[in-house]
PDB file of N, CA and C in Angstrom:
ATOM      1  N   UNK A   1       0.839  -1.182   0.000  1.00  0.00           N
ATOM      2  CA  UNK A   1       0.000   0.000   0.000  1.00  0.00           C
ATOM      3  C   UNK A   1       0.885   1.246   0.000  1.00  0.00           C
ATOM      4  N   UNK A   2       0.803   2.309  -0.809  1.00  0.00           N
ATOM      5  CA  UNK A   2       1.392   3.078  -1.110  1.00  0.00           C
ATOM      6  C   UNK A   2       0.713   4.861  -0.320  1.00  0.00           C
ATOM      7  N   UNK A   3       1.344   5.198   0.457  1.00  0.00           N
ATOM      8  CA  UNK A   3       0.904   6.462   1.144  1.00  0.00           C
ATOM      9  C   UNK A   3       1.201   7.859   0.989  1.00  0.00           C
ATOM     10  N   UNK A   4       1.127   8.441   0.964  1.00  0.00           N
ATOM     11  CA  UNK A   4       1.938   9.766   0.318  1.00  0.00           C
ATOM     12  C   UNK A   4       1.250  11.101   1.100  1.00  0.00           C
ATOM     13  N   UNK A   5       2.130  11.754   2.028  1.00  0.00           N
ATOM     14  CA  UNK A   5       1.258  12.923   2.690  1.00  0.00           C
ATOM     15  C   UNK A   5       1.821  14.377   1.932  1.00  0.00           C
ATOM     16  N   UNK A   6       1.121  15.575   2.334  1.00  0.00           N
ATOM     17  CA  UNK A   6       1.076  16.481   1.989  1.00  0.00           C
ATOM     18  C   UNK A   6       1.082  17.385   3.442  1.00  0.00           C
ATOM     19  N   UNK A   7       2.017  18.361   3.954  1.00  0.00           N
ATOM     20  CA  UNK A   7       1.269  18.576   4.755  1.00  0.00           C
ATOM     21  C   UNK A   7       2.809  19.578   5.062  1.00  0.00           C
ATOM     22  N   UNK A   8       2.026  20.802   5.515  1.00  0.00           N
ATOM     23  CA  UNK A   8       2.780  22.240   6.119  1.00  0.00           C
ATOM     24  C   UNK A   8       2.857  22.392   7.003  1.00  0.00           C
ATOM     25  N   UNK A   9       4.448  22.022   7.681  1.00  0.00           N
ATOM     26  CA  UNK A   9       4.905  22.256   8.854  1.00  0.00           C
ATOM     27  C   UNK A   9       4.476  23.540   9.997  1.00  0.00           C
ATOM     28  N   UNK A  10       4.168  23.219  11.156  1.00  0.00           N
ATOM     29  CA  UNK A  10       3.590  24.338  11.596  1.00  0.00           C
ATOM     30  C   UNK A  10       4.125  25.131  12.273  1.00  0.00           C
ATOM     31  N   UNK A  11       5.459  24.494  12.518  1.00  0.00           N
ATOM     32  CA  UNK A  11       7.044  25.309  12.900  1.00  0.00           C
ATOM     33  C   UNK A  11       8.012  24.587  12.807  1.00  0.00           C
ATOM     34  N   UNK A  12       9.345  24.770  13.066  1.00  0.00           N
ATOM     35  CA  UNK A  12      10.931  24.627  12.751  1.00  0.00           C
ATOM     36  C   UNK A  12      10.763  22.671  12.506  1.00  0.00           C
ATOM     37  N   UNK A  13      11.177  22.092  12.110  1.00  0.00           N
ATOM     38  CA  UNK A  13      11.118  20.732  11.829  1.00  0.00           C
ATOM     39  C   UNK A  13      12.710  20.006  10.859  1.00  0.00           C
ATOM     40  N   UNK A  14      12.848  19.353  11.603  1.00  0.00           N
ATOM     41  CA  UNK A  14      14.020  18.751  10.843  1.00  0.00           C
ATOM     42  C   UNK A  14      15.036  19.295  10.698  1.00  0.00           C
ATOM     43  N   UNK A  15      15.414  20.063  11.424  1.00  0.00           N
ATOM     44  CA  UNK A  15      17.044  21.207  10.931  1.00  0.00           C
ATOM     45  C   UNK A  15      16.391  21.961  10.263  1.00  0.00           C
ATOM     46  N   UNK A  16      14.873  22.691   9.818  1.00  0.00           N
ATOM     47  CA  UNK A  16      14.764  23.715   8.806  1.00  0.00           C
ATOM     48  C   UNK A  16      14.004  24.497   9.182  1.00  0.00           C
ATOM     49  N   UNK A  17      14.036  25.781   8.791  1.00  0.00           N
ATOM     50  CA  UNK A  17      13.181  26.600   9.736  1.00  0.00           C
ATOM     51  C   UNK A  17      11.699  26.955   8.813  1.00  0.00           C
ATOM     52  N   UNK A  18      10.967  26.964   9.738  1.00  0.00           N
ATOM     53  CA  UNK A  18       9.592  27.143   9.092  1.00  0.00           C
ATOM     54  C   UNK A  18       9.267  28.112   7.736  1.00  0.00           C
ATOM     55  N   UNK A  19       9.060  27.529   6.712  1.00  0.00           N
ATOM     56  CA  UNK A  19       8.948  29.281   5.931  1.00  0.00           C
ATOM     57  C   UNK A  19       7.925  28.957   5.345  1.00  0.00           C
ATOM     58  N   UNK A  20       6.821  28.545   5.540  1.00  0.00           N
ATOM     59  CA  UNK A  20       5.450  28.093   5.111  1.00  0.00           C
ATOM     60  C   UNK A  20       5.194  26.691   3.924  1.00  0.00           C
ATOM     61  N   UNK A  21       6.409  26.043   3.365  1.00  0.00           N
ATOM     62  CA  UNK A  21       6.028  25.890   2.269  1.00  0.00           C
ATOM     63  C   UNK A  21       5.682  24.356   2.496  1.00  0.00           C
ATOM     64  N   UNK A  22       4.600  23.667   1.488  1.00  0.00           N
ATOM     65  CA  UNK A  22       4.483  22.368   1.816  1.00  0.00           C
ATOM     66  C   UNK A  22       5.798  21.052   1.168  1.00  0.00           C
ATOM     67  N   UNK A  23       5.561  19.913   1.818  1.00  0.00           N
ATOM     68  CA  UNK A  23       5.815  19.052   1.379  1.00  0.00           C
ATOM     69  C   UNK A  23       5.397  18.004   1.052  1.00  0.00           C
ATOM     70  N   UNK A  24       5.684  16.766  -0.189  1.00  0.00           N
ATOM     71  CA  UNK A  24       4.894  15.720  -0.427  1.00  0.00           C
ATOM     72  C   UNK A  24       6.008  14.221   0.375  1.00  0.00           C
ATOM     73  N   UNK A  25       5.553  13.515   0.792  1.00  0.00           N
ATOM     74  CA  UNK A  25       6.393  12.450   1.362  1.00  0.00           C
ATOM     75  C   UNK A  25       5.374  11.017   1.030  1.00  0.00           C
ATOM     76  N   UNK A  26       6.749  10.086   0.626  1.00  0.00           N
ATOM     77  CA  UNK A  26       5.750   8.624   0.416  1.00  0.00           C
ATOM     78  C   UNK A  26       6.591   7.845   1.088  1.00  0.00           C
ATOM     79  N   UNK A  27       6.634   7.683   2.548  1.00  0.00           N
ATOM     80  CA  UNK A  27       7.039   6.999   3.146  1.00  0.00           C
ATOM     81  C   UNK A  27       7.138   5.434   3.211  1.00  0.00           C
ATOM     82  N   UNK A  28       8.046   4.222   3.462  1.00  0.00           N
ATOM     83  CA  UNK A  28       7.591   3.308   3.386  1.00  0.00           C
ATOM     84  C   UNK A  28       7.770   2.613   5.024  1.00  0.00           C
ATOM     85  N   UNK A  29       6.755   1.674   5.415  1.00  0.00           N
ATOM     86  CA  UNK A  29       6.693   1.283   6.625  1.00  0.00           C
ATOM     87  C   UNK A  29       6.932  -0.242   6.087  1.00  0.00           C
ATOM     88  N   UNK A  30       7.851  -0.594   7.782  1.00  0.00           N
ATOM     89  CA  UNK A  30       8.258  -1.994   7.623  1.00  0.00           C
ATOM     90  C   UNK A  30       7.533  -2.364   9.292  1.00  0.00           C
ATOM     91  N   UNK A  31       6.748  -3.350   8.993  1.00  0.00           N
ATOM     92  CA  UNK A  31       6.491  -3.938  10.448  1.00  0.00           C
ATOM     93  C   UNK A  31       6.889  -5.033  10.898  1.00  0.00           C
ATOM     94  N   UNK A  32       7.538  -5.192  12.236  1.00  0.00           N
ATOM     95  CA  UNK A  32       7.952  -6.494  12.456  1.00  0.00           C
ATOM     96  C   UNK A  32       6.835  -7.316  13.385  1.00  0.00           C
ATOM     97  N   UNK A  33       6.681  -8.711  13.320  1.00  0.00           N
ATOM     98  CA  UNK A  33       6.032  -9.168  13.945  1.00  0.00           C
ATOM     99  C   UNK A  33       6.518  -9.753  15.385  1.00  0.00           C
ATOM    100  N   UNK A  34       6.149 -10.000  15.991  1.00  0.00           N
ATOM    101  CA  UNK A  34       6.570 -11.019  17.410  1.00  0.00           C
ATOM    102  C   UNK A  34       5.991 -12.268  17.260  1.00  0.00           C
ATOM    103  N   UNK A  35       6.355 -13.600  17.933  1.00  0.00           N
ATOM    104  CA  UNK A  35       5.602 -14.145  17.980  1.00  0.00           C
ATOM    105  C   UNK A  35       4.337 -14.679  18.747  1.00  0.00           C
ATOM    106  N   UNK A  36       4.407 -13.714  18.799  1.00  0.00           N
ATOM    107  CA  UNK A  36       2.573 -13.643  19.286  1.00  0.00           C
ATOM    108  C   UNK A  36       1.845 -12.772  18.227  1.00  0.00           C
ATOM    109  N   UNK A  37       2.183 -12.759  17.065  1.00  0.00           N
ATOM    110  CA  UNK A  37       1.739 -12.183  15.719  1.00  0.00           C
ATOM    111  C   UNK A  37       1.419 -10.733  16.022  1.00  0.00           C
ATOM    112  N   UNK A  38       2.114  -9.911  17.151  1.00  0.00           N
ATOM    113  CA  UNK A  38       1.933  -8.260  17.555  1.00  0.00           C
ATOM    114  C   UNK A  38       2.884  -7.646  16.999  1.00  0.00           C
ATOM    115  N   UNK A  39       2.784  -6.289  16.637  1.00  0.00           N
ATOM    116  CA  UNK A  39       3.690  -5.658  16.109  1.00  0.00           C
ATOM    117  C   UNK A  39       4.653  -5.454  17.181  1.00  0.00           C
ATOM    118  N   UNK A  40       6.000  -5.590  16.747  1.00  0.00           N
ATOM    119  CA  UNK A  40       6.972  -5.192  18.257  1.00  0.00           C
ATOM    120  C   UNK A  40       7.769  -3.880  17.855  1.00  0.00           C
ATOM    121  N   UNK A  41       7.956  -3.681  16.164  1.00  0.00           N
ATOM    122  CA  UNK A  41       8.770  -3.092  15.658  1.00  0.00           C
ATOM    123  C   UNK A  41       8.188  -2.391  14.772  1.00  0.00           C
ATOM    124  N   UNK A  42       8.642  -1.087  14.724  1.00  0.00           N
ATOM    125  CA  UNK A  42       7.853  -0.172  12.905  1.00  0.00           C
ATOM    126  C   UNK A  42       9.403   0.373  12.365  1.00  0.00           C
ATOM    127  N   UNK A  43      10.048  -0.011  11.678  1.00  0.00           N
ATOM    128  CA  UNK A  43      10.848   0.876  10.802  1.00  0.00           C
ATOM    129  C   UNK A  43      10.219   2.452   9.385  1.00  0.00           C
ATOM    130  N   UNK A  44      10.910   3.207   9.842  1.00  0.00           N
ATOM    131  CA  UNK A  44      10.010   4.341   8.510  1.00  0.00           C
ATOM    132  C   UNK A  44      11.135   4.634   7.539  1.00  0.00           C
ATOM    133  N   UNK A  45      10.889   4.703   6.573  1.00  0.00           N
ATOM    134  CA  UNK A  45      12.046   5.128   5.177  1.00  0.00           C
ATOM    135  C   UNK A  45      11.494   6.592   4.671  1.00  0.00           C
ATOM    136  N   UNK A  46      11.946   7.021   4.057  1.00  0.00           N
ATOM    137  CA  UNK A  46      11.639   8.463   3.268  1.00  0.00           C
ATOM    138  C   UNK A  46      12.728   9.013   2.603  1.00  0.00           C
ATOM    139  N   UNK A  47      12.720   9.871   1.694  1.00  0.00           N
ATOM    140  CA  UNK A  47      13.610  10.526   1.115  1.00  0.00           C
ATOM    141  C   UNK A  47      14.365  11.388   1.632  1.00  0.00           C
ATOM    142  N   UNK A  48      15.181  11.711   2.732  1.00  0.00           N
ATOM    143  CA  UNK A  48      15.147  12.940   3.634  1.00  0.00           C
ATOM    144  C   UNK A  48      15.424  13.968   2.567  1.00  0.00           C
ATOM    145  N   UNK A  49      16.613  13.610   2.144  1.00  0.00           N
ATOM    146  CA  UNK A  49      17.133  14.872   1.429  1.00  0.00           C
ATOM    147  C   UNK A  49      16.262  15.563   0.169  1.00  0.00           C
ATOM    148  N   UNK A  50      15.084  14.889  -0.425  1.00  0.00           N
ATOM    149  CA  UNK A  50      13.951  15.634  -1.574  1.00  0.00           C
ATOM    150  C   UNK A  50      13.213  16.034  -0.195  1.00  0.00           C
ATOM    151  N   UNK A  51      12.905  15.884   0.704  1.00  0.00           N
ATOM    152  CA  UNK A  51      12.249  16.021   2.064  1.00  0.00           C
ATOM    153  C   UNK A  51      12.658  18.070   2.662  1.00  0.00           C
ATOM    154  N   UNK A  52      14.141  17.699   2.350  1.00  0.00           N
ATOM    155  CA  UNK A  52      14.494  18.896   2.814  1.00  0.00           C
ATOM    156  C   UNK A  52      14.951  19.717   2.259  1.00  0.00           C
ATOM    157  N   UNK A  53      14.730  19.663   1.092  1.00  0.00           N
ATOM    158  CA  UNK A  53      15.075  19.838  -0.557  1.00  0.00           C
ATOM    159  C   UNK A  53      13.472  20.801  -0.631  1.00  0.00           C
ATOM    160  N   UNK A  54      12.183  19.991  -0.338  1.00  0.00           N
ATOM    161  CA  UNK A  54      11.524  21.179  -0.807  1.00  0.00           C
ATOM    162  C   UNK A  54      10.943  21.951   0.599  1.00  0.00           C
ATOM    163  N   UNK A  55      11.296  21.481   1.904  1.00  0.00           N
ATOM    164  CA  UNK A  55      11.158  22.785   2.920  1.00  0.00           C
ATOM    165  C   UNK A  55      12.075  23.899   2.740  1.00  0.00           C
ATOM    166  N   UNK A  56      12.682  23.729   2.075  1.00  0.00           N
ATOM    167  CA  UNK A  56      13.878  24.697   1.846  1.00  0.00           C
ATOM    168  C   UNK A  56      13.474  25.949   0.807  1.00  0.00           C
ATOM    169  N   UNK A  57      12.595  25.178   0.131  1.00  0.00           N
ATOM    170  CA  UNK A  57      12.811  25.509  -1.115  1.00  0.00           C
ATOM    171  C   UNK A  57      12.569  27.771  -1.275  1.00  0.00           C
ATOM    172  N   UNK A  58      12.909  28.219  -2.119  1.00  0.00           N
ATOM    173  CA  UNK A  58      12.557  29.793  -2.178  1.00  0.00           C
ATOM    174  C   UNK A  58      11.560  30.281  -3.491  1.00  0.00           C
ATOM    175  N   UNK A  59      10.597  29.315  -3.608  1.00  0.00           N
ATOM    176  CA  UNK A  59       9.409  29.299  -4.512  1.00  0.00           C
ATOM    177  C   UNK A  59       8.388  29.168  -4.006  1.00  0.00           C
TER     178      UNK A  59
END
């Protein structure tokens, strides 16, 4: 399943300082199971650097 957010920081985030602008992110989630079939673990992936590439951005 493929997710993808949109969404404008509502202050300083990630090393970057707020300057209104949005970003798109398609994160991927890894879940681990236990065996007792519960999640024990979530790993998250993302692009950081297109991530901070367009909070940055001066457009």
């Amino acid at each position: 399943m493929l997710s993808v957010y949109q969404r404008t920081p509502a202050k300083d985030f990630a090393g970057t300082s707020n300057k209104g602008k949005r970003f798109n992110c398609a994160p991927s989630f890894i879940f681990h199971l236990n065996d007792k079939s519960k999640v024990d673990q979530i790993k998250i992936n993302w692009n950081h650097v297109d991530f901070i590439k367009q909070l940055n951005a001066y457009f």
